[in-house]
N, C-alpha and C. Protein backbone atom coordinates (compact mmCIF):
# COMPACT_ATOMS: atom_id res chain seq x y z
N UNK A 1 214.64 76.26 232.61
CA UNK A 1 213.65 76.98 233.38
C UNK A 1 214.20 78.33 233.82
N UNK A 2 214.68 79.01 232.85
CA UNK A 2 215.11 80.34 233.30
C UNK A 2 214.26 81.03 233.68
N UNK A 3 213.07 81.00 233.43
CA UNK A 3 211.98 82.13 233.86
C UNK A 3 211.94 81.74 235.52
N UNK A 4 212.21 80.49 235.94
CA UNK A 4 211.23 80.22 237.19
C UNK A 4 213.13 80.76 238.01
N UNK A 5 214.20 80.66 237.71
CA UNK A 5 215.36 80.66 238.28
C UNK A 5 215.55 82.41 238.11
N UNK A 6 215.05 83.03 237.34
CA UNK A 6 214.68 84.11 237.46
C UNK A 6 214.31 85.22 238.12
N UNK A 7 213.16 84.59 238.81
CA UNK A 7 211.89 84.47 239.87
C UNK A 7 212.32 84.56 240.91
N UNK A 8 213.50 83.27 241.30
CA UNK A 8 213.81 83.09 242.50
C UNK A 8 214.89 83.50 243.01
N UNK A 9 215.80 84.34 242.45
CA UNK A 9 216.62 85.06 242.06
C UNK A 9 216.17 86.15 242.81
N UNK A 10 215.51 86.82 241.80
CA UNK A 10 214.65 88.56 242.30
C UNK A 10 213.70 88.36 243.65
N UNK A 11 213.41 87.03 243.98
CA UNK A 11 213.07 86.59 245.39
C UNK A 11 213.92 86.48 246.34
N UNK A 12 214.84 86.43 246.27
CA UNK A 12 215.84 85.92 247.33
C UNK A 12 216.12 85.05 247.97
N UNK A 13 214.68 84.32 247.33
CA UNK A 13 214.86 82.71 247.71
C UNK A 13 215.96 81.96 247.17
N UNK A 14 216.63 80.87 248.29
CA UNK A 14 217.62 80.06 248.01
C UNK A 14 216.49 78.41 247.56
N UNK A 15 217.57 77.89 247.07
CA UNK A 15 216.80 76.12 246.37
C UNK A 15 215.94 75.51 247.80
N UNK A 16 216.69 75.45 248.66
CA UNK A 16 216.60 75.32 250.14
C UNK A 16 215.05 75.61 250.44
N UNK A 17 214.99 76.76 250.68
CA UNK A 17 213.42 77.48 251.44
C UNK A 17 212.30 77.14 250.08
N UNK A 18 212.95 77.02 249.00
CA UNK A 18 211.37 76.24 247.84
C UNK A 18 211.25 75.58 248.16
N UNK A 19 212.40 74.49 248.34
CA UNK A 19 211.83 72.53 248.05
C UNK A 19 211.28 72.66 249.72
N UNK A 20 211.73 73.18 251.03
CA UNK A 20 211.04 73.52 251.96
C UNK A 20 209.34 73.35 252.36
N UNK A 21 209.49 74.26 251.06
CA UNK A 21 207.98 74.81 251.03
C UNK A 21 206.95 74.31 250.48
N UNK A 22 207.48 72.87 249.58
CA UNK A 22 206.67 72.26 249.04
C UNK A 22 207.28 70.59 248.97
N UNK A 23 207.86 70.54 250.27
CA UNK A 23 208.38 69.24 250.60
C UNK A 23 208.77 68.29 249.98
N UNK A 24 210.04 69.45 248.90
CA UNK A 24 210.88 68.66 248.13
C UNK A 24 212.38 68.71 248.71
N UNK A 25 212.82 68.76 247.98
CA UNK A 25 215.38 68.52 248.06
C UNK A 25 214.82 69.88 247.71
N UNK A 26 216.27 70.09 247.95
CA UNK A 26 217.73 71.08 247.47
C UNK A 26 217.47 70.46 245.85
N UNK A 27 218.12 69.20 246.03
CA UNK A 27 218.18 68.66 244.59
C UNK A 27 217.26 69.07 243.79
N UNK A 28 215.68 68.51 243.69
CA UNK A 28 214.48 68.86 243.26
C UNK A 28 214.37 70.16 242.50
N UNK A 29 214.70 71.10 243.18
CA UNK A 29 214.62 72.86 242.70
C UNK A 29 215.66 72.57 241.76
N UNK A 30 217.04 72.55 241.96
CA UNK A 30 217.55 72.12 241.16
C UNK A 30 217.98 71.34 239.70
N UNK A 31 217.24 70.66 239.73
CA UNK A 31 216.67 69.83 238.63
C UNK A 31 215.58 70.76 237.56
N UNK A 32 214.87 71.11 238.38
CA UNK A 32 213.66 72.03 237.59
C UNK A 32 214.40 73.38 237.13
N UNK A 33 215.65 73.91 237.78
CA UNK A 33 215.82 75.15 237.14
C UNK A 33 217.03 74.63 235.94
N UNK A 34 217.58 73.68 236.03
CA UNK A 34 218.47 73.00 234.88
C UNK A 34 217.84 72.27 234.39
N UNK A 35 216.70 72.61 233.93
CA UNK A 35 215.15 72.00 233.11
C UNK A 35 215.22 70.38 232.62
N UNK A 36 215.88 69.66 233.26
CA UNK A 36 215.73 68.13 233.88
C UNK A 36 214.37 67.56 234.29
N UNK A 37 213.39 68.26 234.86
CA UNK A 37 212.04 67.69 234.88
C UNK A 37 211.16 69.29 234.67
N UNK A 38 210.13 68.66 234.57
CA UNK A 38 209.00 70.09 234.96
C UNK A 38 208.00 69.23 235.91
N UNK A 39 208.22 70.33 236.94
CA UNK A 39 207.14 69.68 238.32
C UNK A 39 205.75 69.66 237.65
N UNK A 40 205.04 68.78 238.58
CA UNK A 40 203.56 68.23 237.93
C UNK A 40 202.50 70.03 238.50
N UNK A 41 201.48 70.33 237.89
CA UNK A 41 201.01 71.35 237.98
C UNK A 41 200.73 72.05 239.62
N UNK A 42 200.04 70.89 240.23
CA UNK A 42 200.36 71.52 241.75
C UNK A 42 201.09 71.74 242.42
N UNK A 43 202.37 71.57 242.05
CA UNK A 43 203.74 71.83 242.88
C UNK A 43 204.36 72.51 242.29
N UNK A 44 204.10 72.77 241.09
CA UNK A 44 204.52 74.42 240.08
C UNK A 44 203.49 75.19 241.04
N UNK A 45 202.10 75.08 240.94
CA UNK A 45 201.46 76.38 241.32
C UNK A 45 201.84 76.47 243.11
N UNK A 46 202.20 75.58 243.57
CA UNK A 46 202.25 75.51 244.80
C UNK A 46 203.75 76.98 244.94
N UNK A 47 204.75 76.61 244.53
CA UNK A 47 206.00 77.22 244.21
C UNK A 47 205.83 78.62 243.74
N UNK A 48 204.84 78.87 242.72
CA UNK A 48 204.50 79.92 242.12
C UNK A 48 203.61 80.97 243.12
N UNK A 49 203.00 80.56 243.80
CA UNK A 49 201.73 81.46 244.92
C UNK A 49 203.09 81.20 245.56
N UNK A 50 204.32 80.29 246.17
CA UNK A 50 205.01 80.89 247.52
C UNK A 50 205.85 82.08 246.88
N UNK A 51 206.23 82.30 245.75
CA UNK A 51 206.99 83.41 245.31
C UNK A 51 206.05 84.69 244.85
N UNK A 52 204.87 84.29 244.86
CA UNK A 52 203.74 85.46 244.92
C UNK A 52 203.47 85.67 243.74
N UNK A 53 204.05 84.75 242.24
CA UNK A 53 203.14 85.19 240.53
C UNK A 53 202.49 83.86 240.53
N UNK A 54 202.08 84.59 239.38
CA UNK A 54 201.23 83.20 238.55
C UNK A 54 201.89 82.38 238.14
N UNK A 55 201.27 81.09 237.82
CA UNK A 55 202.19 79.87 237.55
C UNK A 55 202.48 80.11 236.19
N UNK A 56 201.62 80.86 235.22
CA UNK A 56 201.98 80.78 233.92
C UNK A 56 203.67 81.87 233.46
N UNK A 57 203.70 82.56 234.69
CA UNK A 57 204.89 83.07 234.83
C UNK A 57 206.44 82.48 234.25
N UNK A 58 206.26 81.43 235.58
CA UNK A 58 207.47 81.05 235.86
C UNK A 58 207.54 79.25 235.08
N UNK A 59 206.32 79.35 235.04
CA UNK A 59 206.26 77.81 234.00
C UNK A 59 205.20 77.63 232.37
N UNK A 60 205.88 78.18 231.69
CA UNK A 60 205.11 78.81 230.67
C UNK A 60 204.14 77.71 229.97
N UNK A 61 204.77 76.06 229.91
CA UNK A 61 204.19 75.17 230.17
C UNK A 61 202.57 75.00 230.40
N UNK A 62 202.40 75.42 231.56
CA UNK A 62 201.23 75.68 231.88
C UNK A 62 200.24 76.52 231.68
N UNK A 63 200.68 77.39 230.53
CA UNK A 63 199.74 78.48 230.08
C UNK A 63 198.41 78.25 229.63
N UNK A 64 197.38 78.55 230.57
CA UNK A 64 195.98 77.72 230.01
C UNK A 64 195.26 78.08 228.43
N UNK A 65 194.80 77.26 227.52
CA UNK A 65 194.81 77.58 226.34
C UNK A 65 192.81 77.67 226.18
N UNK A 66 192.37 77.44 227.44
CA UNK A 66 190.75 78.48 227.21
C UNK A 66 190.85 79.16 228.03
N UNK A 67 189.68 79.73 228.31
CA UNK A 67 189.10 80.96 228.89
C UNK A 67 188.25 80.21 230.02
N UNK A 68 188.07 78.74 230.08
CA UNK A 68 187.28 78.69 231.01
C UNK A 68 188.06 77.30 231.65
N UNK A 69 188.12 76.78 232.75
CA UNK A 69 188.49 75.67 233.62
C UNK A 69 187.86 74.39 232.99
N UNK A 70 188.74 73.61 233.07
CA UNK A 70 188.11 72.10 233.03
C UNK A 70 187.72 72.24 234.89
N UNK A 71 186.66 70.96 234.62
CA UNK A 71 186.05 70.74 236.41
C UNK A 71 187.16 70.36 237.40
N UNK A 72 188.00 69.45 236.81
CA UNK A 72 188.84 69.56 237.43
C UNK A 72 189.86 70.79 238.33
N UNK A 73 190.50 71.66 237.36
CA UNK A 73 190.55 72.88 237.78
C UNK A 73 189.75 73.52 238.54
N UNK A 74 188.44 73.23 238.30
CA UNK A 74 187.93 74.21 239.57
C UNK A 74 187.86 73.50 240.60
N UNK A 75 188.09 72.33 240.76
CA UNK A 75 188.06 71.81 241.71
C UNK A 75 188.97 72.01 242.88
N UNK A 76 190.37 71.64 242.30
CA UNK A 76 191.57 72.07 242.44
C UNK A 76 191.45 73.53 243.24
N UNK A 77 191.01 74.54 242.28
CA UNK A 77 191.27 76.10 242.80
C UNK A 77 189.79 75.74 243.72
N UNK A 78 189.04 75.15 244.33
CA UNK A 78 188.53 75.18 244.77
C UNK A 78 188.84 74.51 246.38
N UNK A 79 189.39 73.70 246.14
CA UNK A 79 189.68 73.21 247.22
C UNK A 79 191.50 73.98 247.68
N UNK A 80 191.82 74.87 247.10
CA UNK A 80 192.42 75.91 247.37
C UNK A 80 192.29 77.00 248.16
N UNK A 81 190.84 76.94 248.33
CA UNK A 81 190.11 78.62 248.87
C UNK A 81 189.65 79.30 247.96
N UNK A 82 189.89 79.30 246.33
CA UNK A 82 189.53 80.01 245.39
C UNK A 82 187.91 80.21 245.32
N UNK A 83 187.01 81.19 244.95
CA UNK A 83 185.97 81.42 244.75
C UNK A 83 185.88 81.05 243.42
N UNK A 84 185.09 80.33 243.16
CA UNK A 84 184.82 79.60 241.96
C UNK A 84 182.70 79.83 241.33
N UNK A 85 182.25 80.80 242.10
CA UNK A 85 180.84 81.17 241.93
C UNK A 85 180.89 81.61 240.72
N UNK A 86 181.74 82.52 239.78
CA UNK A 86 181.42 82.71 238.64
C UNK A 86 180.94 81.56 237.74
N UNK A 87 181.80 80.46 238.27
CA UNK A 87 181.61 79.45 237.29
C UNK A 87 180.64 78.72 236.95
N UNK A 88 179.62 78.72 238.65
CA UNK A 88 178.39 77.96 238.43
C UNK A 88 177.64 78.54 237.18
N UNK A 89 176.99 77.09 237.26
CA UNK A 89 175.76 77.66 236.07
C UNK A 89 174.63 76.89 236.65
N UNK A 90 173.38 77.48 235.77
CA UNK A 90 171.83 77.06 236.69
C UNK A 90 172.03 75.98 235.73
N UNK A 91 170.83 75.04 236.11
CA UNK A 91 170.23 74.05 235.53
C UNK A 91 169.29 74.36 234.61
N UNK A 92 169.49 73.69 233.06
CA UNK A 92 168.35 73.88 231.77
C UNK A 92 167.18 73.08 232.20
């Protein structure tokens, strides 16, 4: 996970103030930047908005392969705060 150890690097964040921030270890961060696991998507994006990029950044993994959300996803970015009105659609 060099991209995400990268990240946190040019952040100044220590392993410490991530797993902190998303109520993991020392260890945990650790593990993910000596690419031993890849965190499950909300605790990548969780990690990714505290260092201020996109998740597809620092976890390439996750690079979304449409243009539009499964419901889930919007759900997710919805119950985030995200504005998700583009997405509605009327009824046929």
């Amino acid at each position: 996970m060099d991209l995400f150890l990268d990240e946190r690097l040019r952040n100044r964040f220590t392993q410490k103030q991530l797993a902190d921030a998303i109520g993991k270890t020392q260890q945990y961060i650790s593990a993910i930047e000596k690419g031993k696991i890849v965190p499950p998507f909300r605790e990548a994006d969780r990690l990714a908005r505290y260092m201020g990029v996109p998740v597809e950044r620092i976890f390439n993994c996750y690079v979304r392969v449409s243009k539009l959300p499964t419901f889930r996803d919007l759900m997710y970015l919805y119950s985030e705060g995200y504005d998700i009105g583009a997405y509605e659609v009327e009824e046929v």
